[in-house]
Protein backbone atom coordinates (compact mmCIF):
# COMPACT_ATOMS: atom_id res chain seq x y z
CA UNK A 1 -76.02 -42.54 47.62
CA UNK A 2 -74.14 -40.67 50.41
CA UNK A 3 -71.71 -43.84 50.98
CA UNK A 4 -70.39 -43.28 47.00
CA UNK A 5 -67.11 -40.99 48.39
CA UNK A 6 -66.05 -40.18 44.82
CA UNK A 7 -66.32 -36.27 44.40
CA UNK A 8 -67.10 -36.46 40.63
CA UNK A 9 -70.04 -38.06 41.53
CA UNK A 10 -71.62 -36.49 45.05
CA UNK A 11 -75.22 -36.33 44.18
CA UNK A 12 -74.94 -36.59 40.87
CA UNK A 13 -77.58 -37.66 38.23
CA UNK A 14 -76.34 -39.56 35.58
CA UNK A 15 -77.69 -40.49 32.41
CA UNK A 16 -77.21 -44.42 31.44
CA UNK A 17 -76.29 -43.86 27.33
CA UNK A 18 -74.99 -47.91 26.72
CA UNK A 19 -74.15 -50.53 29.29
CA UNK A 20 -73.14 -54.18 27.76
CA UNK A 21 -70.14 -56.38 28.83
CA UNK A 22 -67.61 -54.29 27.91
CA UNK A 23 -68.54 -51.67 30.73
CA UNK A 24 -70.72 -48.53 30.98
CA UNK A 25 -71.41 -45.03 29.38
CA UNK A 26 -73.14 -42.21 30.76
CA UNK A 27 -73.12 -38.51 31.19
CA UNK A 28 -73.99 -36.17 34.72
CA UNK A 29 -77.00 -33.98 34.04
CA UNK A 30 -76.92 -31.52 37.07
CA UNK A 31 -73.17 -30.30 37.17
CA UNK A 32 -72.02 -26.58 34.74
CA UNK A 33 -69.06 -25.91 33.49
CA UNK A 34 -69.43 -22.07 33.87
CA UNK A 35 -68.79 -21.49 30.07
CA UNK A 36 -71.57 -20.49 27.79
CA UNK A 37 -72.28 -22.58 24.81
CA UNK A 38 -72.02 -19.09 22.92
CA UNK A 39 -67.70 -18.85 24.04
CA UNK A 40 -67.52 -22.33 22.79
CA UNK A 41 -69.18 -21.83 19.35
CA UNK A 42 -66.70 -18.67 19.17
CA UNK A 43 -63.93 -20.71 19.84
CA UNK A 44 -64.68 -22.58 17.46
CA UNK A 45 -65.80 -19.85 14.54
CA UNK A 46 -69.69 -21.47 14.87
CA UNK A 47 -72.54 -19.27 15.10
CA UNK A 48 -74.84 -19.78 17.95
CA UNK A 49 -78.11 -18.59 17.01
CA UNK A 50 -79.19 -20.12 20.57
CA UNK A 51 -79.90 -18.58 24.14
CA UNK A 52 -76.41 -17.10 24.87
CA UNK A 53 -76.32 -17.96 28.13
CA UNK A 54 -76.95 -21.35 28.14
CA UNK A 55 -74.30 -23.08 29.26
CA UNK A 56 -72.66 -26.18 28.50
CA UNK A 57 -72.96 -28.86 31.19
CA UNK A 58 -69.96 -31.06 32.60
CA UNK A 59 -70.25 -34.73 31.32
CA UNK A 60 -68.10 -36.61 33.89
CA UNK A 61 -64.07 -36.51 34.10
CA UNK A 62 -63.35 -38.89 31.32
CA UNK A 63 -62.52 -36.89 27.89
CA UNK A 64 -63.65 -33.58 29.22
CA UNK A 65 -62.37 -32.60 25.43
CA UNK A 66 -65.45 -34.34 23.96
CA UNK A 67 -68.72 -33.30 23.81
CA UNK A 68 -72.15 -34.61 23.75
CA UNK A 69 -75.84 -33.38 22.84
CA UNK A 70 -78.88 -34.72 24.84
CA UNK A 71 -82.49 -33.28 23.25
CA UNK A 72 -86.27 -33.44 23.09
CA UNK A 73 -87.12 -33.83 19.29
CA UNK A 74 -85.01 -35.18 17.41
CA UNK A 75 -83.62 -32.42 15.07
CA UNK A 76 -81.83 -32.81 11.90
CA UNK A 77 -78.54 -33.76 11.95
CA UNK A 78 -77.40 -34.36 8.57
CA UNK A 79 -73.72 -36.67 9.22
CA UNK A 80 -74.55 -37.41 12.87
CA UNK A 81 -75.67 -40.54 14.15
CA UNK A 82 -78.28 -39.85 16.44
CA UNK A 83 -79.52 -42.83 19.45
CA UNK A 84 -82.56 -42.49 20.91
CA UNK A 85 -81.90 -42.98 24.74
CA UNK A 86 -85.57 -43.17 26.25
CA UNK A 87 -88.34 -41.80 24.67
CA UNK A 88 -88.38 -38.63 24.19
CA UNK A 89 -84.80 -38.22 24.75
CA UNK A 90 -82.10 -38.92 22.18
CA UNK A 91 -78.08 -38.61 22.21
CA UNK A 92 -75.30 -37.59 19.81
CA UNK A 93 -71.55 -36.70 19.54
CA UNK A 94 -71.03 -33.06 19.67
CA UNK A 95 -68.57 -33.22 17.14
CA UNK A 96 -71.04 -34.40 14.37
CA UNK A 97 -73.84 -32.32 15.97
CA UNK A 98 -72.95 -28.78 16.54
CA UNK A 99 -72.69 -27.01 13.76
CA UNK A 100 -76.35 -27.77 12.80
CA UNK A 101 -77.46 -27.58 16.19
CA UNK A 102 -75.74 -24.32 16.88
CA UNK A 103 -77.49 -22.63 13.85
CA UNK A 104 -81.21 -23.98 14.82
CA UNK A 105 -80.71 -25.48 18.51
CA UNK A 106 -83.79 -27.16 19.88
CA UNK A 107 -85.84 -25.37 22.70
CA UNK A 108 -85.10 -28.84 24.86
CA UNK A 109 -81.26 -29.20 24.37
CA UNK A 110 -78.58 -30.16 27.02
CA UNK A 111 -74.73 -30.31 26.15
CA UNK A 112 -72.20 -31.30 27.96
CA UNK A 113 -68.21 -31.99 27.82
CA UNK A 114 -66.66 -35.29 29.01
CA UNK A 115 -68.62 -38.25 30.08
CA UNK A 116 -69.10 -41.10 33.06
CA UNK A 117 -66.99 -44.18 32.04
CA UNK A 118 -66.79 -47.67 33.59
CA UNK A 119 -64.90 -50.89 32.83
CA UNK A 120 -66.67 -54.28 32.96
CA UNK A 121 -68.34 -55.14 35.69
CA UNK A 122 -67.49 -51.95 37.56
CA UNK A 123 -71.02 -50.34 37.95
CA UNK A 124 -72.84 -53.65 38.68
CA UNK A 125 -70.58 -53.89 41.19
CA UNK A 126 -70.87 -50.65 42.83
CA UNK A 127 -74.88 -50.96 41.94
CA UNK A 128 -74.60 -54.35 44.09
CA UNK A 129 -73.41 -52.50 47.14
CA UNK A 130 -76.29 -49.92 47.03
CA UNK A 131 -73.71 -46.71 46.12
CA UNK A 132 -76.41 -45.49 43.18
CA UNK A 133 -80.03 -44.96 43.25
CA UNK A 134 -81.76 -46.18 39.70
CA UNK A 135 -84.12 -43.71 38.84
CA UNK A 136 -86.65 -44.09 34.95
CA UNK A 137 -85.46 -41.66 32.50
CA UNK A 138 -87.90 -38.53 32.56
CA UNK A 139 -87.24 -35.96 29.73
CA UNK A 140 -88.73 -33.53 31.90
CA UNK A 141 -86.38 -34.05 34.32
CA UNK A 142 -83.18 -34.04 31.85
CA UNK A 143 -84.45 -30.38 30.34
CA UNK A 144 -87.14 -29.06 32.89
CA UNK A 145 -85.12 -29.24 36.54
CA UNK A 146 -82.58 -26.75 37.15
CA UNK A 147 -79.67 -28.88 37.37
CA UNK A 148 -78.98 -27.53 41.39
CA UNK A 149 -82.29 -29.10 42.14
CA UNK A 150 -82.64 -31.84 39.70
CA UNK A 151 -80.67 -34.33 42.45
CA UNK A 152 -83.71 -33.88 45.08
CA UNK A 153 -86.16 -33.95 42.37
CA UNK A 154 -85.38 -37.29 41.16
CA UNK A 155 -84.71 -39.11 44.17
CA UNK A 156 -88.12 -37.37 45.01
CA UNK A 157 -89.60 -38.72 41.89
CA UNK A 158 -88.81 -42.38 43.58
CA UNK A 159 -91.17 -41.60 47.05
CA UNK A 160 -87.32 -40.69 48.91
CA UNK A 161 -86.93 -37.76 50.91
CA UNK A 162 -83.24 -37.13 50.00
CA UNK A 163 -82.73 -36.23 54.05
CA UNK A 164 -83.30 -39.73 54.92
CA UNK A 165 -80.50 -41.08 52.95
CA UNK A 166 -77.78 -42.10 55.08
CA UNK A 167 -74.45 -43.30 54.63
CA UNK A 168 -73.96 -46.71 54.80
CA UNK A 169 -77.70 -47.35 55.48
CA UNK A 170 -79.03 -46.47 52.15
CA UNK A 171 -83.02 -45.83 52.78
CA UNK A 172 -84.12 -45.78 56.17
């Protein structure tokens, strides 16, 4: 919502991985990094027998070292623990994932560094003063929308017309 002032998160869409007691996990869909998952896979000496300009999403600002893989199918991923998120949509740590990923990536793949942390209580709090939107998980959304217009699309995709959201006023 316009009223959430925090710049990492200006209409952002964020994935919900795990939320329990101890606080909450997620990871923004619609923000780059500007670095191809290609210069990555070279940094690392991986092969990336993928689309070489894909590029590798930013997760949120905490641990922008890690990494995490969002896809369609699940793939094989021998030494990875894989979650399934919603289905058709399932999660994993980069650093288990990408070297078999890398040699056969899936045609619906997202990865992204860093992720969306907060403590307990935190997001039901700032859910409770009406500074997020809760949207259903869509796969199509998470691998169909360009990520510039995948904000719109899913406040859309709940009957909003993003130009009616006001600060302060939520819906109006």
């Amino acid at each position: 919502m316009p009223q959430l002032l925090d710049p990492n998160f200006h209409r952002s869409v964020v994935l919900l991985v795990h939320q329990d007691d101890e606080g909450s996990f997620g990871v923004v869909l619609n923000r780059g990094t500007g670095i191809p998952i290609a210069r990555l896979c070279e940094g690392l000496e991986i092969e990336w027998a993928g689309d070489p300009a894909q590029e590798i999403g930013w997760g949120g600002p905490v641990q922008p070292q890690s990494g995490w893989a969002l896809f369609g199918a699940a793939p094989e991923l021998e030494g990875a623990e894989l979650r399934d998120v919603a289905p058709g949509l399932h999660f994993a740590e980069l650093s288990e994932a990408l070297v078999p990923l890398a040699a056969r990536p899936p045609e619906a793949m997202r990865l992204v560094l860093g992720y969306s942390g907060w403590g307990p209580g935190q997001l039901e709090s700032e859910l409770a003063q009406g500074a997020w939107l809760i949207a259903p998980v869509e796969p199509r959304a998470v691998f169909e929308v360009p990520p510039e217009e995948m904000w719109a699309a899913v406040v859309r995709g709940l009957g909003v017309e993003p130009a009616t959201l006001v600060a302060g006023r939520g819906v109006h």
